[in-house]
PDB file of N, CA and C in Angstrom:
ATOM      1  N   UNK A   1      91.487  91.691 120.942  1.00  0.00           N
ATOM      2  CA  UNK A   1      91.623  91.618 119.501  1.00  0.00           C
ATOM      3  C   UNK A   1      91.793  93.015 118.935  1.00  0.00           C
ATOM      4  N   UNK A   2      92.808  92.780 118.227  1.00  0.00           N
ATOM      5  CA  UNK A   2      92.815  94.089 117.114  1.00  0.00           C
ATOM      6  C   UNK A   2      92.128  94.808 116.121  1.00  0.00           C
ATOM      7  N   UNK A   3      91.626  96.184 115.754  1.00  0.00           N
ATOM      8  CA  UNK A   3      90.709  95.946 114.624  1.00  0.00           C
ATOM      9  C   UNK A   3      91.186  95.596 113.387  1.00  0.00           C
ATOM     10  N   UNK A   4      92.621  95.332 113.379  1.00  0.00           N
ATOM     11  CA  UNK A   4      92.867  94.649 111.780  1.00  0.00           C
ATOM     12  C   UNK A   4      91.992  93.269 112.259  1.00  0.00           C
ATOM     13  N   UNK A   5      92.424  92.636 112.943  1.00  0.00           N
ATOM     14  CA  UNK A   5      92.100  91.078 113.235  1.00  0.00           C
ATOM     15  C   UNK A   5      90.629  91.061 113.324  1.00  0.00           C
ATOM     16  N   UNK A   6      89.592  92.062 113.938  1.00  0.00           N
ATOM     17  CA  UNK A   6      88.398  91.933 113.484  1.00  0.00           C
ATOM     18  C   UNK A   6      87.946  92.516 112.103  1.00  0.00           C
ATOM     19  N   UNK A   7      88.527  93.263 111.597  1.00  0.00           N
ATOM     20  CA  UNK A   7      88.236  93.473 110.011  1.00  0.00           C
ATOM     21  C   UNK A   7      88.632  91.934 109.077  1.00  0.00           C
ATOM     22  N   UNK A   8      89.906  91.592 109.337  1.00  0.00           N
ATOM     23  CA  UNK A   8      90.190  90.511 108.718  1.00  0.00           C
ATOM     24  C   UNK A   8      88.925  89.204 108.884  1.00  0.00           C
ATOM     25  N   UNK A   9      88.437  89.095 109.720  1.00  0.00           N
ATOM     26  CA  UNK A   9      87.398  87.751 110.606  1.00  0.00           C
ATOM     27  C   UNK A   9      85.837  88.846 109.189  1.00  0.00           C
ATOM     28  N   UNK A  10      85.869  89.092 109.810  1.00  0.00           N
ATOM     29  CA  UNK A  10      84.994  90.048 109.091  1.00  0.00           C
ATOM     30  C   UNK A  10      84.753  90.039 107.429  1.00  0.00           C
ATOM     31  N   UNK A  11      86.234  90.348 106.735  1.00  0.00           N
ATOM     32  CA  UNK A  11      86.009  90.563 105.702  1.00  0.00           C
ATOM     33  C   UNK A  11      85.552  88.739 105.014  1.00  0.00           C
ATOM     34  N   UNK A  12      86.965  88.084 105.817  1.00  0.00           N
ATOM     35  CA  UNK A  12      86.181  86.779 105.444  1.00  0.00           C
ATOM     36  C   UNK A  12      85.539  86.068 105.208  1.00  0.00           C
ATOM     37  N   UNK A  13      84.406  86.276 106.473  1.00  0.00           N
ATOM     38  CA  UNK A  13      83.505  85.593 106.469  1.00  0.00           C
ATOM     39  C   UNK A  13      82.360  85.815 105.103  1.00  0.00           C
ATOM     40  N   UNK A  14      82.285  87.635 105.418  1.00  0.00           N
ATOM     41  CA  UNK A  14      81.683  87.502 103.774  1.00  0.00           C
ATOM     42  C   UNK A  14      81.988  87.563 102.667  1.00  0.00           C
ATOM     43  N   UNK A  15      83.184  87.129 102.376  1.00  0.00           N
ATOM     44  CA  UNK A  15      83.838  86.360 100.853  1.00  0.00           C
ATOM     45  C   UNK A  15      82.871  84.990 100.996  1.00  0.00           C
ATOM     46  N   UNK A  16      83.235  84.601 101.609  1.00  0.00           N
ATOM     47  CA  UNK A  16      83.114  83.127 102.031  1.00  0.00           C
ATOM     48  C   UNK A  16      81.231  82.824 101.890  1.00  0.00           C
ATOM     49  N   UNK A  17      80.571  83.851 102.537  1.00  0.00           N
ATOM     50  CA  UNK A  17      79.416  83.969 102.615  1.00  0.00           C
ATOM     51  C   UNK A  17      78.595  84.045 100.976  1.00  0.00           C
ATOM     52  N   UNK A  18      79.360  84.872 100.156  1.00  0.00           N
ATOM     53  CA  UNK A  18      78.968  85.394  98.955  1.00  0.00           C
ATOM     54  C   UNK A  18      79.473  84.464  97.866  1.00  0.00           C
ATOM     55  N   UNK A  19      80.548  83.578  98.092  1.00  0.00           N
ATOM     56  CA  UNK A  19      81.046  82.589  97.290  1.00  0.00           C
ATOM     57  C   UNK A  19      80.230  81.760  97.609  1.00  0.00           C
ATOM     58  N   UNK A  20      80.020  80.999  99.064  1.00  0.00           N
ATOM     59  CA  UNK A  20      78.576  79.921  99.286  1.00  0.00           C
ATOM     60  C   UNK A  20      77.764  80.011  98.213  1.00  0.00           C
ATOM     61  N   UNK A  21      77.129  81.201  98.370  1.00  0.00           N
ATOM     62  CA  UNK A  21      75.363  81.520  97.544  1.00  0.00           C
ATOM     63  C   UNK A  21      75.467  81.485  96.419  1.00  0.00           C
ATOM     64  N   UNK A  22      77.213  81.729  95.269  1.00  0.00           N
ATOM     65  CA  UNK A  22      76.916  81.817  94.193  1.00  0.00           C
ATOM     66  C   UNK A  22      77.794  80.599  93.227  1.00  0.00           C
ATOM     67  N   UNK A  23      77.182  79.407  93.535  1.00  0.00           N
ATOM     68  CA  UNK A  23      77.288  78.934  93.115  1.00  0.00           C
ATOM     69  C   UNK A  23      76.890  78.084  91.681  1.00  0.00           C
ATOM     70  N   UNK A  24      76.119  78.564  91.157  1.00  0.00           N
ATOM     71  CA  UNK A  24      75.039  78.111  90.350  1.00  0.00           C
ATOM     72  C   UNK A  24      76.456  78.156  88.755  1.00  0.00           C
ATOM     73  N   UNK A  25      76.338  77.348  87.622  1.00  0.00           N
ATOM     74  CA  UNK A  25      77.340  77.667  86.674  1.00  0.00           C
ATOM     75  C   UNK A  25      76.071  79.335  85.390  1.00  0.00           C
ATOM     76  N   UNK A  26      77.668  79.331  84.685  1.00  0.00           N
ATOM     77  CA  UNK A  26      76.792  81.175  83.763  1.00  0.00           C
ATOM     78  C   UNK A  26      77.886  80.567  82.949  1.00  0.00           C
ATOM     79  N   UNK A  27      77.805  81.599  81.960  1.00  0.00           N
ATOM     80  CA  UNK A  27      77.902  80.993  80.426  1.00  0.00           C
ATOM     81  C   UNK A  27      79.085  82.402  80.583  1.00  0.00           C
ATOM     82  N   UNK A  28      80.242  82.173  80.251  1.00  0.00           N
ATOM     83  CA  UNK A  28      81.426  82.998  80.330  1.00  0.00           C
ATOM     84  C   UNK A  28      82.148  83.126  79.058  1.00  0.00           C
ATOM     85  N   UNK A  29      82.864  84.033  78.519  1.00  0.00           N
ATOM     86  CA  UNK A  29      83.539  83.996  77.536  1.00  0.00           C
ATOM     87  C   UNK A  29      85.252  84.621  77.948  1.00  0.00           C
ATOM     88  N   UNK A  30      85.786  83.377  77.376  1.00  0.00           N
ATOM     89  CA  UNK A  30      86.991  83.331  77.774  1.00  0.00           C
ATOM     90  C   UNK A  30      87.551  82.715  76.472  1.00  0.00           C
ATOM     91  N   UNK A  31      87.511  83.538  75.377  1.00  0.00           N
ATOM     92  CA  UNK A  31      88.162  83.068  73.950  1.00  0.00           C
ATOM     93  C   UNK A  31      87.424  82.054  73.498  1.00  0.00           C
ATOM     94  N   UNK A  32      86.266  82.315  73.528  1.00  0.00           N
ATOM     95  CA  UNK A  32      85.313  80.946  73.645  1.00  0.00           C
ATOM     96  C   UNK A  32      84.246  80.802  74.934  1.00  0.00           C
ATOM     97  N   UNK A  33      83.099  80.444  74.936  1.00  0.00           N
ATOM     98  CA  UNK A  33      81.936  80.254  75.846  1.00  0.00           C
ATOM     99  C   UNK A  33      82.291  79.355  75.836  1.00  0.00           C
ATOM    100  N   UNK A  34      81.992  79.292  77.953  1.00  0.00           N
ATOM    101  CA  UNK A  34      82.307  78.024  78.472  1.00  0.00           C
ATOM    102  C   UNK A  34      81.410  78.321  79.565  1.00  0.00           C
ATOM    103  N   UNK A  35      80.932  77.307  79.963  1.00  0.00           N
ATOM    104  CA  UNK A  35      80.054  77.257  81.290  1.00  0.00           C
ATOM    105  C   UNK A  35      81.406  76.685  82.726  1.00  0.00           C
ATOM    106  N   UNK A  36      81.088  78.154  83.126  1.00  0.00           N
ATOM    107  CA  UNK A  36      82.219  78.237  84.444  1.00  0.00           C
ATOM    108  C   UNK A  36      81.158  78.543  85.900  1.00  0.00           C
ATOM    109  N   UNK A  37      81.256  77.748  86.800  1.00  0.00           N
ATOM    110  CA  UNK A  37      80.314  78.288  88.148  1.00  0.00           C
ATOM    111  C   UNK A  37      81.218  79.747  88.996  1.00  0.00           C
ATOM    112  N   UNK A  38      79.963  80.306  88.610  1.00  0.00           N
ATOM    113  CA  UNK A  38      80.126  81.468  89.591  1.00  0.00           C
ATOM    114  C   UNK A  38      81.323  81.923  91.065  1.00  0.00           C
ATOM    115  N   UNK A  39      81.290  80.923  91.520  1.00  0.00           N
ATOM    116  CA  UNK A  39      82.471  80.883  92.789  1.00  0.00           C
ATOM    117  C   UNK A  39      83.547  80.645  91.860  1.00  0.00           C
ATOM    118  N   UNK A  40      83.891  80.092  90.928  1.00  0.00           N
ATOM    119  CA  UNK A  40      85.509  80.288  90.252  1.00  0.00           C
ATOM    120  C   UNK A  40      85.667  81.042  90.168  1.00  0.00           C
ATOM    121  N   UNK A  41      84.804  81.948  89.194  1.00  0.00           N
ATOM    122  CA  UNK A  41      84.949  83.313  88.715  1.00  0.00           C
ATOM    123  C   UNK A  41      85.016  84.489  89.760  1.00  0.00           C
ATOM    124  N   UNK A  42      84.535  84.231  90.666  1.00  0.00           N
ATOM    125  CA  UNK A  42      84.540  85.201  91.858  1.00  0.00           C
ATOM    126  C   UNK A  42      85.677  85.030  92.896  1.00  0.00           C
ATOM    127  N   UNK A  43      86.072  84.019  93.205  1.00  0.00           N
ATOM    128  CA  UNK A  43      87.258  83.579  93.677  1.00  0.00           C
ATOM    129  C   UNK A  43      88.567  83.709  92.923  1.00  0.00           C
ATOM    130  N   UNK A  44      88.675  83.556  91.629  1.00  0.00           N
ATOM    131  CA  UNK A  44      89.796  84.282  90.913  1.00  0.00           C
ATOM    132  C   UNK A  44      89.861  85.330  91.126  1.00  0.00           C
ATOM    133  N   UNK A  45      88.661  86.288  90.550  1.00  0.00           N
ATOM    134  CA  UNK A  45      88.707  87.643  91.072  1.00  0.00           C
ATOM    135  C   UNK A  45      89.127  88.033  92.379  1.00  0.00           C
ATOM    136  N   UNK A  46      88.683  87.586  93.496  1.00  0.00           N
ATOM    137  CA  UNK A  46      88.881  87.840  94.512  1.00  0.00           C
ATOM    138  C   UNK A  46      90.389  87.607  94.991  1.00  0.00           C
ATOM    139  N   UNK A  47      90.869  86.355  94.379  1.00  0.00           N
ATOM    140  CA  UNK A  47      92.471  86.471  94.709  1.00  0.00           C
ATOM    141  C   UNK A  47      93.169  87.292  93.787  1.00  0.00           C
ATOM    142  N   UNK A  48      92.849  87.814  92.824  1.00  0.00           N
ATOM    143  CA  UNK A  48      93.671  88.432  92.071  1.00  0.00           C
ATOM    144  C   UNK A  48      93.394  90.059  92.756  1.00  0.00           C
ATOM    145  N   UNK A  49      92.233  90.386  92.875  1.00  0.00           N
ATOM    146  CA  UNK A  49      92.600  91.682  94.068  1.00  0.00           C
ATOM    147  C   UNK A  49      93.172  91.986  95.090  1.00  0.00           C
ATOM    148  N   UNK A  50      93.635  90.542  95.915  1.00  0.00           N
ATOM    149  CA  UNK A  50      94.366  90.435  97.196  1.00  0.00           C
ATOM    150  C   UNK A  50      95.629  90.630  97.031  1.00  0.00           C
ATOM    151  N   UNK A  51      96.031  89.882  95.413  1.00  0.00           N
ATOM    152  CA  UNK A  51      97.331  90.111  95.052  1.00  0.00           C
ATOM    153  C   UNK A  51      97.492  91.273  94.425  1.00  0.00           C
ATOM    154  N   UNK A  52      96.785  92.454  93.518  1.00  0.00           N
ATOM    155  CA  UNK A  52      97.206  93.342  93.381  1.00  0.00           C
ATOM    156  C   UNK A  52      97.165  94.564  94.655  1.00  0.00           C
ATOM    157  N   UNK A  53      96.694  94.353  95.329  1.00  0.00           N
ATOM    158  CA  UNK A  53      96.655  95.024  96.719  1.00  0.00           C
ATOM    159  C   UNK A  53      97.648  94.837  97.626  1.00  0.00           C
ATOM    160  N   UNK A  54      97.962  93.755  97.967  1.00  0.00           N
ATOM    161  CA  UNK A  54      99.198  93.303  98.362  1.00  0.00           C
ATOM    162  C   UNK A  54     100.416  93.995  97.654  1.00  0.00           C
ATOM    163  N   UNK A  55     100.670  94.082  96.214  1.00  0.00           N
ATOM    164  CA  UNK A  55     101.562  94.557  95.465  1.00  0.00           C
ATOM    165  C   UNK A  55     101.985  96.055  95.738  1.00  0.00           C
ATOM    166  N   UNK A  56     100.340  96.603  95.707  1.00  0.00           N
ATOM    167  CA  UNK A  56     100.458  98.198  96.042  1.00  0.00           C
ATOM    168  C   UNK A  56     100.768  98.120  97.374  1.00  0.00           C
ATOM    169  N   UNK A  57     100.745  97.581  98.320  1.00  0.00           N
ATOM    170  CA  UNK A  57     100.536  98.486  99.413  1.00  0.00           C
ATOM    171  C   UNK A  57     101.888  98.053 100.139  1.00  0.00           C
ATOM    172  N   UNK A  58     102.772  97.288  99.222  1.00  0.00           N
ATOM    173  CA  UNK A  58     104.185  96.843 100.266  1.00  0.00           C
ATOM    174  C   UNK A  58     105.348  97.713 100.046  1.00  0.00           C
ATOM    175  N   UNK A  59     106.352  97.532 100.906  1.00  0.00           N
ATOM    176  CA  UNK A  59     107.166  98.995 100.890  1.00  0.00           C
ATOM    177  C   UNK A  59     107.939  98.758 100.260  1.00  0.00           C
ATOM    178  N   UNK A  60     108.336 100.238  99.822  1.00  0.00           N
ATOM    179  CA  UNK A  60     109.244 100.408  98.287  1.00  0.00           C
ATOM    180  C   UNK A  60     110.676 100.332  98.935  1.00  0.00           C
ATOM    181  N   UNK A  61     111.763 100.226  97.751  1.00  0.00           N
ATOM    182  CA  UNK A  61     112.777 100.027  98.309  1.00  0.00           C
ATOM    183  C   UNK A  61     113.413 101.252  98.493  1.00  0.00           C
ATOM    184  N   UNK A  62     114.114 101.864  99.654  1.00  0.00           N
ATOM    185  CA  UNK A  62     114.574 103.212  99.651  1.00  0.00           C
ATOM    186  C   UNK A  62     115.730 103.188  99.277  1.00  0.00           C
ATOM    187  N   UNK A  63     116.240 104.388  98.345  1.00  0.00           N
ATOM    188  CA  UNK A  63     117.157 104.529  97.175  1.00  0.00           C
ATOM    189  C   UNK A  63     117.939 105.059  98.566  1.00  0.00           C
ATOM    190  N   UNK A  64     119.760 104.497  98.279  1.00  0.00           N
ATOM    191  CA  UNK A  64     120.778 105.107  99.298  1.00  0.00           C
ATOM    192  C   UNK A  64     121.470 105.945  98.276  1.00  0.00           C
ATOM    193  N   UNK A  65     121.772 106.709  99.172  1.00  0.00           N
ATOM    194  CA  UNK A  65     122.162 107.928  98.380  1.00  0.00           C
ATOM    195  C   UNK A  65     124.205 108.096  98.676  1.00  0.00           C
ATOM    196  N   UNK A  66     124.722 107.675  97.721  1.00  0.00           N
ATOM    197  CA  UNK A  66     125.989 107.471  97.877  1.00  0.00           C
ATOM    198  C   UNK A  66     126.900 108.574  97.650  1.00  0.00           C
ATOM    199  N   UNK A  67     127.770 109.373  98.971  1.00  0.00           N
ATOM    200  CA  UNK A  67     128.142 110.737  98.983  1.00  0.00           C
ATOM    201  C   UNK A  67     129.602 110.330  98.015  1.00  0.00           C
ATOM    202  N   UNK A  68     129.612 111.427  97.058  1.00  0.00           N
ATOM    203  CA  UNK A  68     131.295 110.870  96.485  1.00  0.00           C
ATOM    204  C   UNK A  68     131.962 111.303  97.502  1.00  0.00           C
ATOM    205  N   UNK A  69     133.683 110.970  97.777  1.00  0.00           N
ATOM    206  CA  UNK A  69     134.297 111.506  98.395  1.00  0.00           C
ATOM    207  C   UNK A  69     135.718 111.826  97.464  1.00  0.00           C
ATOM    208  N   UNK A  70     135.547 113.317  97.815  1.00  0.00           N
ATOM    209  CA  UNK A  70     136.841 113.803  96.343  1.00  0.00           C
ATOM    210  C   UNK A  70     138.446 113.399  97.206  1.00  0.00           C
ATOM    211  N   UNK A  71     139.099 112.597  97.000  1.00  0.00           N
ATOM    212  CA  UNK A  71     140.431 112.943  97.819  1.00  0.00           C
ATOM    213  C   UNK A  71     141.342 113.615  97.327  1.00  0.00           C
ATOM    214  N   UNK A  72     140.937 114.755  96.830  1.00  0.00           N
ATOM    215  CA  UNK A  72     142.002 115.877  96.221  1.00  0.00           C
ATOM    216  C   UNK A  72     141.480 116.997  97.834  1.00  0.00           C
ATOM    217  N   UNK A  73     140.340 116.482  98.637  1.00  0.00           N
ATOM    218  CA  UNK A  73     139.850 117.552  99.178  1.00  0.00           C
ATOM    219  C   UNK A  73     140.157 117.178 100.411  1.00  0.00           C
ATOM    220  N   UNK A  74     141.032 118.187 101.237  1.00  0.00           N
ATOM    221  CA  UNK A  74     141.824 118.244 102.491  1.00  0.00           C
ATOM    222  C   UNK A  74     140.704 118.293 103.405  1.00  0.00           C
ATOM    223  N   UNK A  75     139.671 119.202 103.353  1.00  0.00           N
ATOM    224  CA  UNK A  75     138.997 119.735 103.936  1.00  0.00           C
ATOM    225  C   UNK A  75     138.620 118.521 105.329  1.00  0.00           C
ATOM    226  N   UNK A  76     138.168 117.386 104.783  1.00  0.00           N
ATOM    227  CA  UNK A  76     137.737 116.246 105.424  1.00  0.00           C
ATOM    228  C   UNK A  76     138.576 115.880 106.118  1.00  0.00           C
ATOM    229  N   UNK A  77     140.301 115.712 106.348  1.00  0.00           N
ATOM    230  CA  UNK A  77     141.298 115.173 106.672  1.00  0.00           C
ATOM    231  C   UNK A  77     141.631 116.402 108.212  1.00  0.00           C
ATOM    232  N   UNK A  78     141.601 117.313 107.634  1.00  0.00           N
ATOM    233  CA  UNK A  78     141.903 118.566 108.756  1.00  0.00           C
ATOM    234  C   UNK A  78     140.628 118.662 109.383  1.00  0.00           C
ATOM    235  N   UNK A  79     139.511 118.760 108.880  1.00  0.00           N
ATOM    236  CA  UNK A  79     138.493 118.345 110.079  1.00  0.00           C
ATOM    237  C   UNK A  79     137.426 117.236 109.810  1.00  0.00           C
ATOM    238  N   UNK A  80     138.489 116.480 110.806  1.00  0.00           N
ATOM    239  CA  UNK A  80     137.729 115.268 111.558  1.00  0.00           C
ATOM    240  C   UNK A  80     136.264 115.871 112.338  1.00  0.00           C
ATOM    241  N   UNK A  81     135.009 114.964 111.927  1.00  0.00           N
ATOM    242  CA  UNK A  81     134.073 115.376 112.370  1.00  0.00           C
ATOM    243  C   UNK A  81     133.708 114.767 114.220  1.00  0.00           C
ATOM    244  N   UNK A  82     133.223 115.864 115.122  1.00  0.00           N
ATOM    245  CA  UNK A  82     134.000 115.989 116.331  1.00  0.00           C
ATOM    246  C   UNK A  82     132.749 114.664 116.755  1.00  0.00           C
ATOM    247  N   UNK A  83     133.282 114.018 117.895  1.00  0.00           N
ATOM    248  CA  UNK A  83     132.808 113.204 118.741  1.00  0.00           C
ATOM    249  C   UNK A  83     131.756 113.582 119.106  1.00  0.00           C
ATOM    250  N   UNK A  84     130.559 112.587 119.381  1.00  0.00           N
ATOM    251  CA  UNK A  84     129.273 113.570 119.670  1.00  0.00           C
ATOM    252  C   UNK A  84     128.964 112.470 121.328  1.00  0.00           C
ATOM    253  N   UNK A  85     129.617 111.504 121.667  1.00  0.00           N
ATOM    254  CA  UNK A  85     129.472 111.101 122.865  1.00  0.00           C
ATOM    255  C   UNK A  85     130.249 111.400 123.488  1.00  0.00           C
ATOM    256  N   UNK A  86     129.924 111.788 125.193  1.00  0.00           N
ATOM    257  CA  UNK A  86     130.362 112.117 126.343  1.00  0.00           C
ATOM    258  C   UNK A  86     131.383 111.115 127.102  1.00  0.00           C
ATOM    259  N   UNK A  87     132.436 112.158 127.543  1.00  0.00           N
ATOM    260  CA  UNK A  87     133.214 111.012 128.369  1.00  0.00           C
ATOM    261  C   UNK A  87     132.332 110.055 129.396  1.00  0.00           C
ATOM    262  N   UNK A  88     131.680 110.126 129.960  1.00  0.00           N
ATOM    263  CA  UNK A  88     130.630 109.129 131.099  1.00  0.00           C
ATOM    264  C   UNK A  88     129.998 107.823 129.429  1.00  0.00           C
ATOM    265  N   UNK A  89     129.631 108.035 128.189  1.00  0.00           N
ATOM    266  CA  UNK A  89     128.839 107.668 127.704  1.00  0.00           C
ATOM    267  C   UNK A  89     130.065 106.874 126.939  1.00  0.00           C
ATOM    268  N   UNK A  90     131.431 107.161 126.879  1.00  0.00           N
ATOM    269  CA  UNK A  90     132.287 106.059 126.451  1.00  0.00           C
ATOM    270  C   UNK A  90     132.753 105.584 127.492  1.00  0.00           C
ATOM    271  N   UNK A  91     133.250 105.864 128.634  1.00  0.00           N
ATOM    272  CA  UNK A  91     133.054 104.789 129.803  1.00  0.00           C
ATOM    273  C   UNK A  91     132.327 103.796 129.937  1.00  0.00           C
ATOM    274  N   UNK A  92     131.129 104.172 129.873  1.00  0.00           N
ATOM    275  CA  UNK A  92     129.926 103.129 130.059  1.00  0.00           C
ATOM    276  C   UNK A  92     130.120 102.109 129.096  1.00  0.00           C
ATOM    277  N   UNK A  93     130.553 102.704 127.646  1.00  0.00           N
ATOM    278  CA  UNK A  93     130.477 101.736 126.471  1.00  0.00           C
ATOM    279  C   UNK A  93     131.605 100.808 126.773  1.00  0.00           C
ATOM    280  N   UNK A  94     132.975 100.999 127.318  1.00  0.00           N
ATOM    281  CA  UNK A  94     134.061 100.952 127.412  1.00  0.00           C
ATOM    282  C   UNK A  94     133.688  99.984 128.580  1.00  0.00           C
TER     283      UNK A  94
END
């Protein structure tokens, strides 16, 4: 096992552990008092941190960077940029 996979077993269990015990209802204000039990409120919370965590921590999109190419400019045409594989290494490909 991996230690993500034992952190993950891990973190679970005591969500899970701490949502069990708190179950009892509390007097909440949500535009208005309402009697909400404890594990809703902690379980919303708790998914709404998974999802802003999730949000942060996924990969950004990498910006491509698009070269102009002037065709007034010879430069590119007269030199062709040189081959960087070996005759044996286009054989092989070949």
């Amino acid at each position: 096992m991996s230690a993500k996979s034992i952190f993950i077993i891990v973190v679970s269990v005591l969500v899970t552990i701490i949502l069990m015990k708190n179950t009892d209802e509390v007097q909440f204000w949500i535009f208005g008092e309402a009697n909400i039990p404890k594990l809703a409120i902690l379980g919303v919370m708790f998914a709404l941190g998974f999802i802003v965590g999730a949000l942060a921590v996924r990969p950004r999109k990498k910006v491509q960077i698009v070269k102009h190419y002037d065709e007034e400019d010879e430069t590119a045409v007269q030199n062709p940029p040189k081959p960087t594989l070996s005759d044996e290494d286009r054989d092989y490909i070949n």
